[in-house]
Protein backbone atom coordinates (compact mmCIF):
# COMPACT_ATOMS: atom_id res chain seq x y z
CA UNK A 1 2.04 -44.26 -18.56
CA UNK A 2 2.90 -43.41 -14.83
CA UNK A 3 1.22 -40.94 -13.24
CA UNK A 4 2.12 -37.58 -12.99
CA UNK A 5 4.73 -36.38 -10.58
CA UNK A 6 2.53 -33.04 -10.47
CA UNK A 7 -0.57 -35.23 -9.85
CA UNK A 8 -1.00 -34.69 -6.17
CA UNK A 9 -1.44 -30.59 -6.55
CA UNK A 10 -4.16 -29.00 -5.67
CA UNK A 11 -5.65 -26.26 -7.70
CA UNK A 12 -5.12 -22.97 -6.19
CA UNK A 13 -8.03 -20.17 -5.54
CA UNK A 14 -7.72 -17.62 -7.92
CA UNK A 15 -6.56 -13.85 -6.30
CA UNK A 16 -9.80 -12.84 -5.54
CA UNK A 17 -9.34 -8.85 -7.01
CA UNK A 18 -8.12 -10.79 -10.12
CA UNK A 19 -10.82 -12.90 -10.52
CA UNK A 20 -13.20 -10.13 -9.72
CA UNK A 21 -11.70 -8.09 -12.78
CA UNK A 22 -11.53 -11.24 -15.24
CA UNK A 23 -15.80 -11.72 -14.30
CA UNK A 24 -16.15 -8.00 -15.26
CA UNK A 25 -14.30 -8.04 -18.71
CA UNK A 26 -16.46 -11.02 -19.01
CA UNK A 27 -19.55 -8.87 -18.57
CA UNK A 28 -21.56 -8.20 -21.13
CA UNK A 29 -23.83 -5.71 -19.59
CA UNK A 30 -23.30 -2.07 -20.58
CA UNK A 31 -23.66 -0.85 -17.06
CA UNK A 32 -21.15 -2.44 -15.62
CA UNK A 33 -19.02 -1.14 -13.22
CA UNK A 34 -15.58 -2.07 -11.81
CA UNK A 35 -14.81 -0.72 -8.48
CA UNK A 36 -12.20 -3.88 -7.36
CA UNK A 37 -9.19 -3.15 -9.20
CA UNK A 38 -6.75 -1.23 -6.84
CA UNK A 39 -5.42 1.18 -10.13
CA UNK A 40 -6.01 4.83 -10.31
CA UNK A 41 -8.35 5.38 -13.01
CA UNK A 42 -9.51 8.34 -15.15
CA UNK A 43 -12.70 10.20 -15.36
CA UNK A 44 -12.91 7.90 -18.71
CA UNK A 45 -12.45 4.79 -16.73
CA UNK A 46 -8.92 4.52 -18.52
CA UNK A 47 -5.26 4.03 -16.76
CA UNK A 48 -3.30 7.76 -16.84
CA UNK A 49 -0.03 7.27 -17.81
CA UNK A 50 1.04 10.46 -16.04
CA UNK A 51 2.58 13.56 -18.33
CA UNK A 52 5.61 13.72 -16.06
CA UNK A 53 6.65 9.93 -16.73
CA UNK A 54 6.21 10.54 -20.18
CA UNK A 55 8.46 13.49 -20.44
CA UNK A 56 11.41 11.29 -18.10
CA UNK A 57 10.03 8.12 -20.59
CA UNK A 58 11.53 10.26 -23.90
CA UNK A 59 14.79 11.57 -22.03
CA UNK A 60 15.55 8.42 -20.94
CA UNK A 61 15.13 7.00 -24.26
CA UNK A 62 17.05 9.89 -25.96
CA UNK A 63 19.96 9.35 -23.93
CA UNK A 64 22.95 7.65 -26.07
CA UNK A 65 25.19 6.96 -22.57
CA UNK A 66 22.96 4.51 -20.92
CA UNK A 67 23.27 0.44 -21.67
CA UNK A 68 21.54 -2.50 -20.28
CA UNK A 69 24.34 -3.27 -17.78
CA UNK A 70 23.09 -5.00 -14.54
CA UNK A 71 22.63 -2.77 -11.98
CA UNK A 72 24.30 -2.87 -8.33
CA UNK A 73 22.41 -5.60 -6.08
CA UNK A 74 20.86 -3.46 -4.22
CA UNK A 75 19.80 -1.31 -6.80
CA UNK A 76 20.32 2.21 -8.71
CA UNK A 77 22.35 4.27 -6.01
CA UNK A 78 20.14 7.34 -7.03
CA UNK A 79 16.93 5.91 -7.17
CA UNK A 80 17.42 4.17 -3.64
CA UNK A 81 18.40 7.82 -2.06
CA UNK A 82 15.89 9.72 -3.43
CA UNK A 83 13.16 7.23 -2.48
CA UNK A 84 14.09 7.25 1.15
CA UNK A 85 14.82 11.23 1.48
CA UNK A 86 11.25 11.27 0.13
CA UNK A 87 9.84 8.86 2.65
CA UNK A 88 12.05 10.55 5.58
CA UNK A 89 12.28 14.14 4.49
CA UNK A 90 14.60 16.17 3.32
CA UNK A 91 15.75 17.44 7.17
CA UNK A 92 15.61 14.05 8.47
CA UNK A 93 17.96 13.44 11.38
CA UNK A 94 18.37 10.24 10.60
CA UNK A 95 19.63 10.31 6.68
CA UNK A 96 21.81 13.43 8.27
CA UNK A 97 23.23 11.42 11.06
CA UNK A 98 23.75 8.04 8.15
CA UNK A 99 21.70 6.20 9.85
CA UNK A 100 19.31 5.23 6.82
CA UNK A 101 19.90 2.35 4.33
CA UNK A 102 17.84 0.92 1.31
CA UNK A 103 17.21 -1.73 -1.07
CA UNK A 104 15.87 -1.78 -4.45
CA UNK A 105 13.27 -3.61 -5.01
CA UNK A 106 9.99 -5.32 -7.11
CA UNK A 107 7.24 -3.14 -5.95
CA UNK A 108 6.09 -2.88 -2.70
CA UNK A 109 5.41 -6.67 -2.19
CA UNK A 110 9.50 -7.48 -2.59
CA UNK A 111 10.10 -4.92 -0.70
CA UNK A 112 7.82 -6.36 1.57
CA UNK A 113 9.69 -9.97 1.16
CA UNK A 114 13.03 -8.62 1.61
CA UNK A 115 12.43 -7.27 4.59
CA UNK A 116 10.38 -10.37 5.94
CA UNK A 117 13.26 -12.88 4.87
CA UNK A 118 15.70 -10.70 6.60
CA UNK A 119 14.02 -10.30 10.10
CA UNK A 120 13.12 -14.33 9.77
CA UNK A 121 16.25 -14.80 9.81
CA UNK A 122 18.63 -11.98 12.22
CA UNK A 123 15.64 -10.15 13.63
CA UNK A 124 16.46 -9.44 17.59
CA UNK A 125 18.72 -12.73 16.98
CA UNK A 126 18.75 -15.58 14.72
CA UNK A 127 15.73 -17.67 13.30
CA UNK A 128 12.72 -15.87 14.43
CA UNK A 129 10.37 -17.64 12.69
CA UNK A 130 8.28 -18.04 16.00
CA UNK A 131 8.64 -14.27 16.38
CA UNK A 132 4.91 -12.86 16.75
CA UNK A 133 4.01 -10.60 13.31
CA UNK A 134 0.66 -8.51 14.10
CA UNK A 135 -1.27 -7.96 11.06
CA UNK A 136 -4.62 -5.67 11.33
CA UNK A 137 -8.06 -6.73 11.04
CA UNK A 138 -9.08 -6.21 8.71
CA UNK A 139 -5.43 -5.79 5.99
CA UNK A 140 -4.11 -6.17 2.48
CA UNK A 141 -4.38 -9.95 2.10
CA UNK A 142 -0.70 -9.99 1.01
CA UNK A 143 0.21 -9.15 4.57
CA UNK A 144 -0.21 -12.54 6.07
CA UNK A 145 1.18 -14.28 3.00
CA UNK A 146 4.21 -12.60 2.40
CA UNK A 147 5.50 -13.39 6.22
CA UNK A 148 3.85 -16.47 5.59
CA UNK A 149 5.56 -17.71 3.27
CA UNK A 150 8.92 -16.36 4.40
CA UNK A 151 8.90 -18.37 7.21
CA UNK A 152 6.95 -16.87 10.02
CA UNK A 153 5.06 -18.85 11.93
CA UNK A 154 3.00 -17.01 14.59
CA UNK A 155 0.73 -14.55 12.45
CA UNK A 156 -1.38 -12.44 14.58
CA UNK A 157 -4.40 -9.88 14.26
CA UNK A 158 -4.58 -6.97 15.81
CA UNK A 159 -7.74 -4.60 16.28
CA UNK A 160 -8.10 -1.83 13.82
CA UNK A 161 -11.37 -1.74 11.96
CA UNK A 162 -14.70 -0.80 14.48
CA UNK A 163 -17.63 -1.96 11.73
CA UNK A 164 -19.86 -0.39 14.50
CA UNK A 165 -19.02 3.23 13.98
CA UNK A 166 -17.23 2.63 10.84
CA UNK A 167 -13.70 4.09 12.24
CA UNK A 168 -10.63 3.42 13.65
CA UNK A 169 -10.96 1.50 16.96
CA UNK A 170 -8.22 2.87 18.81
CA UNK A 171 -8.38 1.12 21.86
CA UNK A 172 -8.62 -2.30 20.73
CA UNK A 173 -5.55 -1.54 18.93
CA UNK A 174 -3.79 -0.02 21.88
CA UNK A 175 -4.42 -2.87 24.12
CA UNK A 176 -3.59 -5.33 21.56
CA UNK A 177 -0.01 -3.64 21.51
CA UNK A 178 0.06 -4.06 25.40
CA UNK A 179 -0.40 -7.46 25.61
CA UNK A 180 1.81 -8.74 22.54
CA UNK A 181 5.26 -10.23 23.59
CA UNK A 182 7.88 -7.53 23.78
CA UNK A 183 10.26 -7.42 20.12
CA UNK A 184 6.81 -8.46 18.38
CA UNK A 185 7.00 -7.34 15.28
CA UNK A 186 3.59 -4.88 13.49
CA UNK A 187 3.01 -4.21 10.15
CA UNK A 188 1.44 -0.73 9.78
CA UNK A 189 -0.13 1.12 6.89
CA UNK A 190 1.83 4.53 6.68
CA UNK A 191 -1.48 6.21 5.10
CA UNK A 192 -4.24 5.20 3.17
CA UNK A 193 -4.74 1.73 5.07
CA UNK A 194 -5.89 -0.64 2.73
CA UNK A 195 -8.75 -1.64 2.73
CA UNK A 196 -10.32 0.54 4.86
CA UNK A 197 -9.15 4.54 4.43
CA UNK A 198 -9.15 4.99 7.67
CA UNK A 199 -6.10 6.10 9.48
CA UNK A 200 -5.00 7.37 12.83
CA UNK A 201 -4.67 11.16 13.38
CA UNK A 202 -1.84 12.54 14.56
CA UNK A 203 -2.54 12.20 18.28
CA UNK A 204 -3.22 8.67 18.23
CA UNK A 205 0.01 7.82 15.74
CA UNK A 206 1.13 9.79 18.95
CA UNK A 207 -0.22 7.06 21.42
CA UNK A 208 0.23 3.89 19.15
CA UNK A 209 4.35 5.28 19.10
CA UNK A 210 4.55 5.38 22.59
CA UNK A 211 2.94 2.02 23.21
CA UNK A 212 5.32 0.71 20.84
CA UNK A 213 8.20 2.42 22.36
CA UNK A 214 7.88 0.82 25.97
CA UNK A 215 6.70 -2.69 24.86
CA UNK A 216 9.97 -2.70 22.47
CA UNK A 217 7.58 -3.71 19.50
CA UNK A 218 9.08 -3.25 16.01
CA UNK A 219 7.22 -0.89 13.49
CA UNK A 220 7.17 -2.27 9.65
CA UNK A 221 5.88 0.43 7.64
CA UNK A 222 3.56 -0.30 4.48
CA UNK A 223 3.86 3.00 2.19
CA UNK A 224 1.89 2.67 -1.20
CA UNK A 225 -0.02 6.33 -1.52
CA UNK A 226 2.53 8.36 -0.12
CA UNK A 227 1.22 12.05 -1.88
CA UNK A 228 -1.58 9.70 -3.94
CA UNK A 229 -3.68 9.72 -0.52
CA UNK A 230 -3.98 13.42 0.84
CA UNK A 231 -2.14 15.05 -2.18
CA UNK A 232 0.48 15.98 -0.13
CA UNK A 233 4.06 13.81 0.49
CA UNK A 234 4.44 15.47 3.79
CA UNK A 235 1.05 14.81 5.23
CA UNK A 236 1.57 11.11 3.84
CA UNK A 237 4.58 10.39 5.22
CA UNK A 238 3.59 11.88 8.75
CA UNK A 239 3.65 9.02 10.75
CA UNK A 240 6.62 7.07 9.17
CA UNK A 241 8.82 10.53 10.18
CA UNK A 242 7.54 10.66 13.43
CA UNK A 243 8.62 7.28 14.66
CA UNK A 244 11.93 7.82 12.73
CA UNK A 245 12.12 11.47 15.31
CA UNK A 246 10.93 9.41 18.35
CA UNK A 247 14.31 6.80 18.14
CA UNK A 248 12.67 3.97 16.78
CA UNK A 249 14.92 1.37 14.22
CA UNK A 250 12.20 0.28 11.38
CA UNK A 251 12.03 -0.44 8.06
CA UNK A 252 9.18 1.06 5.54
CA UNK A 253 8.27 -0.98 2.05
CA UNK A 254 8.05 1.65 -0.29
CA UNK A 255 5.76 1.42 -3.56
CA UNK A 256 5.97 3.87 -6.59
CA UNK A 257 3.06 1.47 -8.21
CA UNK A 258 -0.20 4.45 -7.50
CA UNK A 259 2.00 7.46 -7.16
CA UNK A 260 4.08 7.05 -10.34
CA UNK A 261 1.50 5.31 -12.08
CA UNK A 262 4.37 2.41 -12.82
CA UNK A 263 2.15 -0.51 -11.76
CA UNK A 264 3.88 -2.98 -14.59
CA UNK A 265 7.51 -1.82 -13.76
CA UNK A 266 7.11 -3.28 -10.33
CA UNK A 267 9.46 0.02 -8.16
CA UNK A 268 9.59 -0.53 -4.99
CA UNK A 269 12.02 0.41 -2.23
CA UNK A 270 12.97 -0.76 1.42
CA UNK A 271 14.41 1.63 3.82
CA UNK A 272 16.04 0.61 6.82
CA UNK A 273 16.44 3.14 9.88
CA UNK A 274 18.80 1.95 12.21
CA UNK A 275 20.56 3.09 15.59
CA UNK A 276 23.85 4.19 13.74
CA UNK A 277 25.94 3.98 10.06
CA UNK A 278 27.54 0.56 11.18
CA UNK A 279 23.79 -1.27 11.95
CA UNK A 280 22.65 -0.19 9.08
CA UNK A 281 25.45 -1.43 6.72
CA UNK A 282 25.65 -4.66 8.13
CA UNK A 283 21.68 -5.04 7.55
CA UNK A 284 22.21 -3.78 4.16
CA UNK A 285 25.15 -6.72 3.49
CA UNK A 286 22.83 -9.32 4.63
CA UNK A 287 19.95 -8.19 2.42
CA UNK A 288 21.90 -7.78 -0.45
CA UNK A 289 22.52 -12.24 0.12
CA UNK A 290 18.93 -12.52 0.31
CA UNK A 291 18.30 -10.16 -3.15
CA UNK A 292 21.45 -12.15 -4.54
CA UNK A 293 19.41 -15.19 -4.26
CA UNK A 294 15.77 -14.00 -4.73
CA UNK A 295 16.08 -11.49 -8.31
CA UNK A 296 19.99 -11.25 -8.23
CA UNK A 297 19.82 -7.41 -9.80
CA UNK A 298 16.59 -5.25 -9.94
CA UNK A 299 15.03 -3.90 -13.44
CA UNK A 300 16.03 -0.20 -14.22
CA UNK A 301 13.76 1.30 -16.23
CA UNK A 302 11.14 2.36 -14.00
CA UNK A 303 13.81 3.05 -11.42
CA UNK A 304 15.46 5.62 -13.86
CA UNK A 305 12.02 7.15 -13.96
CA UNK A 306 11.28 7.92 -10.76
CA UNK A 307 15.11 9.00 -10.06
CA UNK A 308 15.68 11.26 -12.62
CA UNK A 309 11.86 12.47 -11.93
CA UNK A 310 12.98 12.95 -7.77
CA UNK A 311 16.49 14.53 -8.31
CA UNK A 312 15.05 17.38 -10.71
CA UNK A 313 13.34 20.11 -8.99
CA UNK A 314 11.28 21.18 -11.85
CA UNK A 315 10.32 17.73 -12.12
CA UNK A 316 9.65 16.85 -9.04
CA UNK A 317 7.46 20.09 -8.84
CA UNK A 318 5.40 18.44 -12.24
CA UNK A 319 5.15 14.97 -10.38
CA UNK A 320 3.64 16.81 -7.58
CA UNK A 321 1.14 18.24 -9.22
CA UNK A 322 0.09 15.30 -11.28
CA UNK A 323 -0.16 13.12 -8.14
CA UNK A 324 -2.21 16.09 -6.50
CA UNK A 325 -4.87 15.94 -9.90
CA UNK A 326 -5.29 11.98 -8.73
CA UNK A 327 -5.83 12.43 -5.03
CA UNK A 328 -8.07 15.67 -6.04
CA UNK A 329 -10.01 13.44 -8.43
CA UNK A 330 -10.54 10.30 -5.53
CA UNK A 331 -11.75 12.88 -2.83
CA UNK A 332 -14.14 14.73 -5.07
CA UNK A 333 -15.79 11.46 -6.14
CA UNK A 334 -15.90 10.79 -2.32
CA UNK A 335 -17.86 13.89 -1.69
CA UNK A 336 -19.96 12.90 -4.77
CA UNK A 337 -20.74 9.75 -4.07
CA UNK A 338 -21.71 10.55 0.00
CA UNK A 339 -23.73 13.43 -1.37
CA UNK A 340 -25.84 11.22 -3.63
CA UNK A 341 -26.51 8.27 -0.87
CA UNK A 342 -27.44 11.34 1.44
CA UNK A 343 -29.79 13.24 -1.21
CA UNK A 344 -31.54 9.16 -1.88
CA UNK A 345 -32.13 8.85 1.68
CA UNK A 346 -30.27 5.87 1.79
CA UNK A 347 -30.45 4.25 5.50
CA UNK A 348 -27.22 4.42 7.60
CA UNK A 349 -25.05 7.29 7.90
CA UNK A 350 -21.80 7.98 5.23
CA UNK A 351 -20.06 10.63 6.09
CA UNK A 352 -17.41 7.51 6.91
CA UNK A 353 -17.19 7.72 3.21
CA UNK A 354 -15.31 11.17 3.27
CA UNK A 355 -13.87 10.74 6.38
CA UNK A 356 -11.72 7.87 5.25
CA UNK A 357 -8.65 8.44 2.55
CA UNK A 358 -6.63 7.24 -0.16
CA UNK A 359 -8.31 4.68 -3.23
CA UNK A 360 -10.08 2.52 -1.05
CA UNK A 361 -13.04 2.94 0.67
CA UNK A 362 -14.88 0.28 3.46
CA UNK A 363 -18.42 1.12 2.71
CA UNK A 364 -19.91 -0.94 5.37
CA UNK A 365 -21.62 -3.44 2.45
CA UNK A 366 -22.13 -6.66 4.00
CA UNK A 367 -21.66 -9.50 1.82
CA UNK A 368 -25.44 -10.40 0.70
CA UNK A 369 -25.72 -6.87 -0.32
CA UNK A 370 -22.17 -6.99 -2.72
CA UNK A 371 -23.43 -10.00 -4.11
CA UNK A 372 -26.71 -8.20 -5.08
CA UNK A 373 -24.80 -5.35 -6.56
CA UNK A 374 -22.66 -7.49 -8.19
CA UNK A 375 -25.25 -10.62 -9.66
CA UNK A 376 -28.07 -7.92 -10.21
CA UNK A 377 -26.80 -4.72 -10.98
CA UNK A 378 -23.12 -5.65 -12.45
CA UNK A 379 -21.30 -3.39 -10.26
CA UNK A 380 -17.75 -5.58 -8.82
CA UNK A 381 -16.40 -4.96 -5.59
CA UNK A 382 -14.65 -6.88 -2.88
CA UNK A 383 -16.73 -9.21 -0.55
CA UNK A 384 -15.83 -7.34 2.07
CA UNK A 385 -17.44 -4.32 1.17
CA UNK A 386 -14.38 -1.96 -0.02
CA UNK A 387 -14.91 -0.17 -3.64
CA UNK A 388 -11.59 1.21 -4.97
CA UNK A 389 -13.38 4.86 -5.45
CA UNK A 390 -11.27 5.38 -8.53
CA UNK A 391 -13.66 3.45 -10.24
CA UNK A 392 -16.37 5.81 -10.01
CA UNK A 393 -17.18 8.66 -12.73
CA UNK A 394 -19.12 11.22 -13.26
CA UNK A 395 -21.09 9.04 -16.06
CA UNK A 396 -21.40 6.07 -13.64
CA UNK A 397 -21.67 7.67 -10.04
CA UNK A 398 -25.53 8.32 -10.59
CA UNK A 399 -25.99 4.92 -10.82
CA UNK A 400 -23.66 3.47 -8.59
CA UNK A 401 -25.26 5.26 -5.66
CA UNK A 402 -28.60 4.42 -6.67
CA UNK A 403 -27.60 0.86 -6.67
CA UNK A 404 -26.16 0.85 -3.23
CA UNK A 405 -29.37 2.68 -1.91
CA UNK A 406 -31.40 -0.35 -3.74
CA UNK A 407 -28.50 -2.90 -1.76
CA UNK A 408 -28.89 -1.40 1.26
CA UNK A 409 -33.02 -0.58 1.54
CA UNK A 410 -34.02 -4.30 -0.04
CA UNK A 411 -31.14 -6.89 1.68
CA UNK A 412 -30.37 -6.33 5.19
């Protein structure tokens, strides 16, 4: 027989976070540990499905007037409102003033690729694929795919991480935003960056806005943990209102994955802030081509979820306060953990580890020392050092930080 038309593929890498979770179910040691999976766990080490979806979860199902129809392109009218007011605020000039569009979409990541396919293509023109797209260093590996593989050709880095004093390093960011090419376009984390918790304060969201505002750069929000990171939507969703108040047209990708607890129904939402009503619409006609093409009509169920969840006020007030029991459970074990490493006398300073915010945290592991933690003491975590601190309990924390304090005192 011939061979195979199929023959000359190569075999991909496996997703290195999904890899790292099959070799841990493949563990047969009692104490393992996963701290790679980016999912909100319990204090059990078990997924939450929280009370306030379940409650929406049996209304839904008890209500005799909704079908399987396809929804609009774009998406459920309500659930695309709600998930922008929530992003922009409820006095937000710009929804007042119509100025704010959105698109339904699969989890953050499509709303990620919608957004990339439509500025590849009538971003500041048409074709931009040699438009420059600034990703930081270090970033969600998706990032650099997703404009990638929509078309993009000039991927850049800029500076964010300082390894050094284990923050943000502001001015390697600024000046990175100086020198790009005017209309460049920069993906930025709206809280909780990913991978490393750290974000910029107010003040220097403050300075990064202006840069962006004279060098005519474009600002692509990434919003996963809006409330899921501090507790608080407001707080969250600082930075992504401020640009919107400063003038700036930008679109946010919008995930309802951590905050919801929906990772399998895949909600995610793109809203598009433009100069006026008529920009908007005719961005929101050309996406609705590229959605035609790429899913045709978005799922509904987990839509219907968070809608009916964001257009109740008693609701909204129970979704609130479930979101505020995760973030309140990720910061305490970020007190715990830094606590233990600082009672062990563990070299190296980690007060970086309460300093930072949201699941992840960039513990300043260098490789040697994961593989150590991971090959002798079957605790999984990223190469690069980040632990998803959702992953830690109160059963396990004792001797996850006596393992890092064996990581970090025998492998340098």
């Amino acid at each position: 027989m011939a061979a195979s038309i199929f023959a000359a593929v190569p075999h991909s890498p496996p997703v290195a976070v999904f890899k790292l979770t099959a070799d841990f179910r493949e563990d047969s040691d009692s104490r393992k540990v996963n701290l790679g999976v980016g999912a909100y766990r319990t204090d059990e080490g078990q997924p939450w499905v929280l009370p306030v979806v379940k409650k929406v979860e049996q209304m839904i199902a008890s209500d005799n007037s909704l079908n399987h129809e396809y929804l609009p392109i774009l998406g459920l009218p309500e659930f695309r409102a709600n998930a922008s007011r929530i992003a922009l605020g409820d006095d937000s000039p710009a929804i007042k003033e119509k100025r704010v569009g959105s698109v339904q979409c699969l989890g953050g990541t499509g709303a990620l690729r919608i957004g990339a396919d439509f500025l590849r293509r009538w971003y500041n023109g048409n074709n931009n694929t040699a438009t420059p797209v600034y990703v930081s260093t270090p970033s969600w590996e998706n990032h650099n795919s997703v404009f990638m593989d929509a078309g993009f050709k000039d991927i850049r880095t800029y500076h964010y991480w300082d390894a050094a004093k284990r923050g943000l390093d502001l001015q390697g960011l600024l000046n990175d935003m100086e020198q790009a090419p005017e209309f460049s376009i920069f993906i930025l984390h709206a809280c909780a960056h990913n991978p490393t918790g750290t974000d910029p304060t107010p003040d220097q969201w403050k300075q990064i806005a202006a840069v962006m505002k004279r060098r005519s750069l474009f600002p692509f929000f990434d919003s996963a943990y809006q409330g899921f990171a501090s507790g608080s939507l407001d707080k969250d969703a600082w930075a992504v209102r401020y640009f919107v108040s400063e003038g700036f047209e930008l679109f946010c990708a919008q995930s309802f994955s951590k905050n919801f607890g929906l990772y399998n129904e895949r909600v995610g939402n793109l809203t598009v802030v433009g100069k006026d009503a008529d920009n908007v619409q005719r961005v929101l006609s050309q996406m609705e081509k590229i959605v035609r093409t790429t899913w045709s009509n978005p799922p509904s169920q987990g839509a219907r979820i968070v809608a009916t969840t964001l257009s109740s006020p008693q609701l909204f007030d129970e979704w609130k306060a479930n979101v505020k029991t995760m973030a309140d459970r990720v910061l305490l074990m970020r007190s715990e953990l830094r606590s233990r490493l600082e009672a062990l006398g563990t070299p190296g300073t980690w007060n970086h580890i309460t300093e930072q915010i949201g699941m992840f945290s960039f513990t300043g592991l260098n490789p040697k020392q994961v593989e150590y933690m991971v090959k002798e003491k079957h605790i999984y975590l990223m190469a690069s050092g980040r632990i998803n601190m959702c992953g830690l309990t109160t059963k396990n924390l004792d001797y996850v930080a006596k393992s890092i304090h064996e990581a970090v005192t025998k492998i340098q």
